[in-house]
C-alpha atoms as a PDB file:
ATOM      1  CA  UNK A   1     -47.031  15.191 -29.804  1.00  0.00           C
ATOM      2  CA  UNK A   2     -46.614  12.885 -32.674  1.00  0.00           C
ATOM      3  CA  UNK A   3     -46.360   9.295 -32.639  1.00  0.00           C
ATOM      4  CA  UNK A   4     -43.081   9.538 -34.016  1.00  0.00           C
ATOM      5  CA  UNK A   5     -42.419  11.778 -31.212  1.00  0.00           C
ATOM      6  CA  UNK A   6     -43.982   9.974 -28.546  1.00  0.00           C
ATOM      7  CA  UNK A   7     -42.052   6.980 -30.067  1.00  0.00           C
ATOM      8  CA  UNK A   8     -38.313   8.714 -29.666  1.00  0.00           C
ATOM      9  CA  UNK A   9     -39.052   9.990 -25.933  1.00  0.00           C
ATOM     10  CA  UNK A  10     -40.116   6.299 -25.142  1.00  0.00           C
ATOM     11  CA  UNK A  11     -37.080   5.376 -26.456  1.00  0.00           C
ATOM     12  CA  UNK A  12     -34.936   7.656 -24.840  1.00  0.00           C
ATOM     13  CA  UNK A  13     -36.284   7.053 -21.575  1.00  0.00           C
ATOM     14  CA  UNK A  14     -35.176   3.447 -22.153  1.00  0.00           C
ATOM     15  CA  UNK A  15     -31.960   4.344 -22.784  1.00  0.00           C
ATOM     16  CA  UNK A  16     -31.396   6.274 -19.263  1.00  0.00           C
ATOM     17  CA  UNK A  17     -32.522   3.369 -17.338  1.00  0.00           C
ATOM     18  CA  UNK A  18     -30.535   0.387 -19.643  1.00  0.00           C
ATOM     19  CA  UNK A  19     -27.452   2.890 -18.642  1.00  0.00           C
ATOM     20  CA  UNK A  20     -28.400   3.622 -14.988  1.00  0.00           C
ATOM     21  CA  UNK A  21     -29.230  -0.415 -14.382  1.00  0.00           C
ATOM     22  CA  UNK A  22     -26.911  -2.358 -16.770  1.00  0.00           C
ATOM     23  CA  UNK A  23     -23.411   0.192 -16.770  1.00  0.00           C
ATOM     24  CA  UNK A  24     -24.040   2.233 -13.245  1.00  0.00           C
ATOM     25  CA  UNK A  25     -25.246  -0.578 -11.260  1.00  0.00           C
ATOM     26  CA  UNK A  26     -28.277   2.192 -10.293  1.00  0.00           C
ATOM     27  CA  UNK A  27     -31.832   0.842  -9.198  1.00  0.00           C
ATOM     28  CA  UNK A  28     -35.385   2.290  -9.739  1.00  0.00           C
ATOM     29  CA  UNK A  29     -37.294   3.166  -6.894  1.00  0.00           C
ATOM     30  CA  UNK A  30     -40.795   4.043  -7.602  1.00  0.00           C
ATOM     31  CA  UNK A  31     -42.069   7.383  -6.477  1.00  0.00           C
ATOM     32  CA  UNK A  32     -37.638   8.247  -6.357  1.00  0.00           C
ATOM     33  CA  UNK A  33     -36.994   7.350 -10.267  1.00  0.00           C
ATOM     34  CA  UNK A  34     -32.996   6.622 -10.660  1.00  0.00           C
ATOM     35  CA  UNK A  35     -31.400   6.215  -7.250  1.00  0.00           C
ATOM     36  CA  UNK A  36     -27.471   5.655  -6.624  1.00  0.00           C
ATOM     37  CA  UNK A  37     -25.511   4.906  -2.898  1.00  0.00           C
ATOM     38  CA  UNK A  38     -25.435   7.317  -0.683  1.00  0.00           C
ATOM     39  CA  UNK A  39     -22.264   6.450   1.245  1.00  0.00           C
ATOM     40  CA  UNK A  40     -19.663   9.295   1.714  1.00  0.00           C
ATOM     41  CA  UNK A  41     -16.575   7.215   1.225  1.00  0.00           C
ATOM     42  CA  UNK A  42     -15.126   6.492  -1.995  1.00  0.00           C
ATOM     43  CA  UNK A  43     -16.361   3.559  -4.131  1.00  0.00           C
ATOM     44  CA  UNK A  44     -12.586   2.542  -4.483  1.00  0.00           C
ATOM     45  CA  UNK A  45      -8.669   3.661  -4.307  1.00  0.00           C
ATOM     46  CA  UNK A  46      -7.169   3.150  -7.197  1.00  0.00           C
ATOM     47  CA  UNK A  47      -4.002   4.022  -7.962  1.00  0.00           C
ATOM     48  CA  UNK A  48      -3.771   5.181  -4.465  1.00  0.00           C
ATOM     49  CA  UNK A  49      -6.405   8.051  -5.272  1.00  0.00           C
ATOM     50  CA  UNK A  50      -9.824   7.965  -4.122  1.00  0.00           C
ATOM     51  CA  UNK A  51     -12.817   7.634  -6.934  1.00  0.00           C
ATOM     52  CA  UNK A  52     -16.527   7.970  -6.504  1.00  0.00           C
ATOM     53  CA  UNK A  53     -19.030   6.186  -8.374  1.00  0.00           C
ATOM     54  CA  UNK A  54     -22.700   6.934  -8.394  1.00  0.00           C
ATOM     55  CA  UNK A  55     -23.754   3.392  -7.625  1.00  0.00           C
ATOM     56  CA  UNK A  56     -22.695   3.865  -4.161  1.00  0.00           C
ATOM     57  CA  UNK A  57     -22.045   7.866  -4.280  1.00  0.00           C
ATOM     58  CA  UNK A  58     -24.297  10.813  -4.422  1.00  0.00           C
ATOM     59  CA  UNK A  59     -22.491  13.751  -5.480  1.00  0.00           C
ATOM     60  CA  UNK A  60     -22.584  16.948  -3.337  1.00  0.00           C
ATOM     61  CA  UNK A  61     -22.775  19.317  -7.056  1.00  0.00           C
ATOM     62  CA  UNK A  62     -23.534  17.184 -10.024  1.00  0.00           C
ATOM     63  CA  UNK A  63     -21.660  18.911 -13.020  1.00  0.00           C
ATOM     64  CA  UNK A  64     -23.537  19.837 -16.114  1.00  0.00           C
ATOM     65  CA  UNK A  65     -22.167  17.753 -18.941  1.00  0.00           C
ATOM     66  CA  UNK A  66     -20.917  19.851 -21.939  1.00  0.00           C
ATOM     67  CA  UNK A  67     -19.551  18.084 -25.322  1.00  0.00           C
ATOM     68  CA  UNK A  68     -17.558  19.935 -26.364  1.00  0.00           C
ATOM     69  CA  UNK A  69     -15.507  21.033 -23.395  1.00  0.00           C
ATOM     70  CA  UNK A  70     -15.647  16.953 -22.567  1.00  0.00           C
ATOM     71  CA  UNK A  71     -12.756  14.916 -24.031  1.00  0.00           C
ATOM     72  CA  UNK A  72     -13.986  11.758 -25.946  1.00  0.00           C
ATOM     73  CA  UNK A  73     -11.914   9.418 -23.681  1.00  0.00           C
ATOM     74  CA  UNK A  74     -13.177   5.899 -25.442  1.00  0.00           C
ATOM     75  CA  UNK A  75     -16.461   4.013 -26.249  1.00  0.00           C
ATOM     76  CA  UNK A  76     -17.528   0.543 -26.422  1.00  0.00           C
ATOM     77  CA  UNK A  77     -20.526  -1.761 -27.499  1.00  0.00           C
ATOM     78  CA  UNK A  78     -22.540  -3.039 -24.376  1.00  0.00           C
ATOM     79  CA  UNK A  79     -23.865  -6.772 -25.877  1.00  0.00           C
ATOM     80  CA  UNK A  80     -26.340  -6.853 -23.596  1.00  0.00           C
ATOM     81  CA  UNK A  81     -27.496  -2.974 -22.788  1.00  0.00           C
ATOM     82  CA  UNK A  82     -31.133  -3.986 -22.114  1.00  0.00           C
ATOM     83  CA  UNK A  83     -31.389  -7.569 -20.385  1.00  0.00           C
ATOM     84  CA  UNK A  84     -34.563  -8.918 -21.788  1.00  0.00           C
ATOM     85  CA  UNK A  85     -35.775 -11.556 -24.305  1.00  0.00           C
ATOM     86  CA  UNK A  86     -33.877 -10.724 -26.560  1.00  0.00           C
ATOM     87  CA  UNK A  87     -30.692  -8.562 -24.695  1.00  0.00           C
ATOM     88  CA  UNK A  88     -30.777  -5.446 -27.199  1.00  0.00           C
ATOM     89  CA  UNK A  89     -26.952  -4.356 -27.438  1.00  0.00           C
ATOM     90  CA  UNK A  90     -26.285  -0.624 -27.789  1.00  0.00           C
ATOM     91  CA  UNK A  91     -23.035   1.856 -27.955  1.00  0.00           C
ATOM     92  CA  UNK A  92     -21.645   3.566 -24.965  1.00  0.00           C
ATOM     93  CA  UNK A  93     -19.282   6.700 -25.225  1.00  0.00           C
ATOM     94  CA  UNK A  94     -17.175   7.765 -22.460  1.00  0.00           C
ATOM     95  CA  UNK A  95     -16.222  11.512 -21.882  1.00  0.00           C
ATOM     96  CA  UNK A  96     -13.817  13.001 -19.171  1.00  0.00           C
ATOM     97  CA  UNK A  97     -14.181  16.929 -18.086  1.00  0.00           C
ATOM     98  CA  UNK A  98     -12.046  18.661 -15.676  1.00  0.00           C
ATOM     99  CA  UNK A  99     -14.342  20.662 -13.665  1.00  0.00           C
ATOM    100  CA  UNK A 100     -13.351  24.028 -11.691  1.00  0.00           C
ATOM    101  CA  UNK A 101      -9.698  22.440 -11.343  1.00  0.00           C
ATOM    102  CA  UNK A 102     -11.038  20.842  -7.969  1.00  0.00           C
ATOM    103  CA  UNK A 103     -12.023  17.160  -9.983  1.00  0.00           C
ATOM    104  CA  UNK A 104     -12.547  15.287 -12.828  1.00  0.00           C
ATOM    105  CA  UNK A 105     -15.769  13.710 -13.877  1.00  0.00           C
ATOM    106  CA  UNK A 106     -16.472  11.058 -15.930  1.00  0.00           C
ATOM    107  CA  UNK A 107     -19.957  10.974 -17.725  1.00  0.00           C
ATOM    108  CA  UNK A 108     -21.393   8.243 -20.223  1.00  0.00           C
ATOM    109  CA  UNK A 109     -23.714   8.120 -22.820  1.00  0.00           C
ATOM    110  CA  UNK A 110     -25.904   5.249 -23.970  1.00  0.00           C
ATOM    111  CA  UNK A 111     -27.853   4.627 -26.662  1.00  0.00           C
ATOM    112  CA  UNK A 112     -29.167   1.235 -27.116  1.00  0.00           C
ATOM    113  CA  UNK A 113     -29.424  -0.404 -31.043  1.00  0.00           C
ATOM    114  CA  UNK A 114     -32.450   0.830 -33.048  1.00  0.00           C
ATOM    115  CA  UNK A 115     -33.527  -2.572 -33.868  1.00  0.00           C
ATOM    116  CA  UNK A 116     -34.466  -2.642 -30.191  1.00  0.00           C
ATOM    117  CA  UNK A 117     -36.444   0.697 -29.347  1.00  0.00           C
ATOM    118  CA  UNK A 118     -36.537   2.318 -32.697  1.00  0.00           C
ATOM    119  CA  UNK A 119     -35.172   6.194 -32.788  1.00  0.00           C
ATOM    120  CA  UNK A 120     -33.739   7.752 -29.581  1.00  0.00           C
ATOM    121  CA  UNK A 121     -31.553  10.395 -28.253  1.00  0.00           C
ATOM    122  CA  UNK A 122     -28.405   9.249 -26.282  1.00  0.00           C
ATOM    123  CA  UNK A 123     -28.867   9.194 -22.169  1.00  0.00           C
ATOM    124  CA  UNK A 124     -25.757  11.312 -20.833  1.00  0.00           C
ATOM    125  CA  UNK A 125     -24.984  10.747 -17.195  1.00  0.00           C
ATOM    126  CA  UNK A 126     -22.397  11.387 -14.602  1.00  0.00           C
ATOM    127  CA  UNK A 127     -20.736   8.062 -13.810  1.00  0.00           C
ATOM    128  CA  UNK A 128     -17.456   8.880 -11.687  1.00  0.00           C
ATOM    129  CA  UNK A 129     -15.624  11.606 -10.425  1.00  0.00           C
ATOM    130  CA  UNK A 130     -12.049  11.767  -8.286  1.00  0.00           C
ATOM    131  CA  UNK A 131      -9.748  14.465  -7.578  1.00  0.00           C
ATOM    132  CA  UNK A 132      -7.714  16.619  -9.910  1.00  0.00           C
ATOM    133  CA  UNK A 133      -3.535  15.731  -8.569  1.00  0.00           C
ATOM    134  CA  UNK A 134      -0.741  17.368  -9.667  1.00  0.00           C
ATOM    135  CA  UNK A 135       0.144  15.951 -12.977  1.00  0.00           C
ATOM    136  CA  UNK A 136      -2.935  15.068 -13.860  1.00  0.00           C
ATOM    137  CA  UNK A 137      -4.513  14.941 -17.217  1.00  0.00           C
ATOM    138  CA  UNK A 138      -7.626  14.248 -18.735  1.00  0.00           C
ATOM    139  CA  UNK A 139      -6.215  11.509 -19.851  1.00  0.00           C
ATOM    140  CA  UNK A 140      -4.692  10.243 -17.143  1.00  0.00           C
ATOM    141  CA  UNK A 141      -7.201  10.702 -14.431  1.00  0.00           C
ATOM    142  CA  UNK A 142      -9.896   9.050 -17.444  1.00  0.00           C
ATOM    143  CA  UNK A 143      -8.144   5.391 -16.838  1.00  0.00           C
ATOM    144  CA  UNK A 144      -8.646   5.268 -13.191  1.00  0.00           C
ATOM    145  CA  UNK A 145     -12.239   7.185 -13.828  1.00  0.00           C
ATOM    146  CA  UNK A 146     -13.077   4.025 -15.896  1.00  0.00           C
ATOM    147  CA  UNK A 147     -11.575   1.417 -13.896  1.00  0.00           C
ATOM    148  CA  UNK A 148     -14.058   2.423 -11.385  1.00  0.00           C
ATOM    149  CA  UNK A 149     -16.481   2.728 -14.128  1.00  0.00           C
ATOM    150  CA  UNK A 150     -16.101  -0.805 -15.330  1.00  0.00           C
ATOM    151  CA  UNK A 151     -15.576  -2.776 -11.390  1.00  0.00           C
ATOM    152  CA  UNK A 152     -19.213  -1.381 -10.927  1.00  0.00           C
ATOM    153  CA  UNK A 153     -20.824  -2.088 -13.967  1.00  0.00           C
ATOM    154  CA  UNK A 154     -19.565  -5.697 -13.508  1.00  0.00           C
ATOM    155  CA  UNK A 155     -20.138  -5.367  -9.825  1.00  0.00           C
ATOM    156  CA  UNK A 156     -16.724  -6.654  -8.384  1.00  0.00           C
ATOM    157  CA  UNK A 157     -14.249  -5.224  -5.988  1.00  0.00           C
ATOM    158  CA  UNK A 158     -10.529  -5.019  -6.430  1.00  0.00           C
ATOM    159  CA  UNK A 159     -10.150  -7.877  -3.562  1.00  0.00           C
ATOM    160  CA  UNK A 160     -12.203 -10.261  -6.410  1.00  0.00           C
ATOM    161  CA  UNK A 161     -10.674  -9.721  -9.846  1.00  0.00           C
ATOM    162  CA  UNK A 162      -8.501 -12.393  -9.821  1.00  0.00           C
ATOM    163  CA  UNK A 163     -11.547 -14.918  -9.672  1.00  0.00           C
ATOM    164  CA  UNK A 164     -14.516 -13.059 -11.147  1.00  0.00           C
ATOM    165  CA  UNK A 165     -13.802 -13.248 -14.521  1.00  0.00           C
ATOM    166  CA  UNK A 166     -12.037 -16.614 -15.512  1.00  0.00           C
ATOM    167  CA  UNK A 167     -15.483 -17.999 -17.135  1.00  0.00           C
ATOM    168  CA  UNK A 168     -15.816 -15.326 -19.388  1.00  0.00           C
ATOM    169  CA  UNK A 169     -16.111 -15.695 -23.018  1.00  0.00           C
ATOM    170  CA  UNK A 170     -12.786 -16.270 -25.189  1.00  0.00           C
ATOM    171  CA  UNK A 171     -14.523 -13.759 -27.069  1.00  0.00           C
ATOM    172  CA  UNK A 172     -15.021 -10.961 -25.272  1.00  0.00           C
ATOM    173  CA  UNK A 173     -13.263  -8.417 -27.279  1.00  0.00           C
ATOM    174  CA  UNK A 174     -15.230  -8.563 -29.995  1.00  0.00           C
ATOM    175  CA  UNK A 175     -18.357  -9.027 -27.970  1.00  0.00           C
ATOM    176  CA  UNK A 176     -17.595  -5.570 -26.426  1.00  0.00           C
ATOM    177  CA  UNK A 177     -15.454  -3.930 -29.350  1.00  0.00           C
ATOM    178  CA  UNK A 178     -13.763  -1.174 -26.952  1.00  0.00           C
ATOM    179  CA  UNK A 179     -11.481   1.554 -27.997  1.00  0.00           C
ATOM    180  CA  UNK A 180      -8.197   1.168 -26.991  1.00  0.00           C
ATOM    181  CA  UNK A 181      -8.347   3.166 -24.047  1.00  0.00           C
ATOM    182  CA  UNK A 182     -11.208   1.085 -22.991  1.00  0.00           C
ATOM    183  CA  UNK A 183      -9.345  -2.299 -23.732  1.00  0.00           C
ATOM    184  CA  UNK A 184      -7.007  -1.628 -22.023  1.00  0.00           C
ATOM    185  CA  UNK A 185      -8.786  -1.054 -18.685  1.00  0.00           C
ATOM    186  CA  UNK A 186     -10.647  -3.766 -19.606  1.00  0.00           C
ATOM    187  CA  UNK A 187      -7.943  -6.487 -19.902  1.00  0.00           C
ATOM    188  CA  UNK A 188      -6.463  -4.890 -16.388  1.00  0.00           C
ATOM    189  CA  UNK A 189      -9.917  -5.433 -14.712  1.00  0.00           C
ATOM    190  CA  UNK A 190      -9.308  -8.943 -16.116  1.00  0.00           C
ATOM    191  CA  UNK A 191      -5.886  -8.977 -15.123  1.00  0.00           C
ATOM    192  CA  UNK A 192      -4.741  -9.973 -18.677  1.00  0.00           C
END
């Protein structure tokens, strides 16, 4: 391999553990690489529907994650994808499939700024998953997909939203430059 190659794996690689650590609250276990929960009930109801997440879910059939059958549901700017000296931001995109008409899932992909790690291919990984309902739509099913998404990347339950985030920057918004979609579940986790 070339150094330029050898260069771009090494940064890839730090792009799936800035987005298993920093966005699905996932730890490292040496001799285990990327380990999530492994407790059978749901992360959290919301909207009355049960949704898994990966930081304390394993999923019985992890789907395979294909673009272009994915909807582009949002995407946002992490500021601080890769805690460090300096934090190196980087861009996350957020994708909802319906899979076999049993679920959806909801997979991410992270790719921290250049500055940081030079060159690097985007880490894609499966972040949430809940049942498909009647009425359902990509969507639909996407906003309580990243409510979940966003409660465990900040690490807060529903019982602690009205507390958790008075102290945060006035500026947040620009900080974190979501889509709309992604504002919006953003200001609800805030309760704004």
């Amino acid at each position: 391999m070339s150094n330029k190659a050898d260069q771009r794996e090494r940064s890839s690689a730090m792009n799936h553990i800035a987005l298993a650590q920093n966005v699905l609250g996932q730890g490292l276990r040496i001799g285990h690489g990327i380990v999530g929960g492994e407790e059978e009930e749901p992360a959290y109801i919301i909207d009355d529907v049960p949704v898994f997440h990966v930081r304390r879910n394993t999923p019985l059939h992890e789907p395979d994650f294909n673009r272009t059958k994915a909807l582009k549901w949002g995407e946002f700017t992490h500021p601080f994808l890769m805690m460090g000296m300096p934090d190196s931001p980087g861009e996350i995109k957020v994708y909802v499939t319906k899979v076999d008409n049993d679920y959806y899932a909801m997979h991410l992909s992270a790719k921290l700024d250049t500055w940081m790690s030079g060159p690097s291919s985007p880490a894609i990984r499966l972040a949430a998953y809940t049942a498909h309902l009647p009425g359902d739509t990509r969507e639909k099913a996407g906003f309580r997909l990243f409510k979940a998404v966003v409660l465990a990347m900040d690490m807060v339950s529903l019982e602690e939203i009205p507390t958790h985030y008075e102290k945060d920057s006035p500026d947040w918004e620009d900080e974190w430059s979501p889509s709309e979609r992604c504002l919006e579940v953003m200001r609800w986790v805030r309760g704004e």
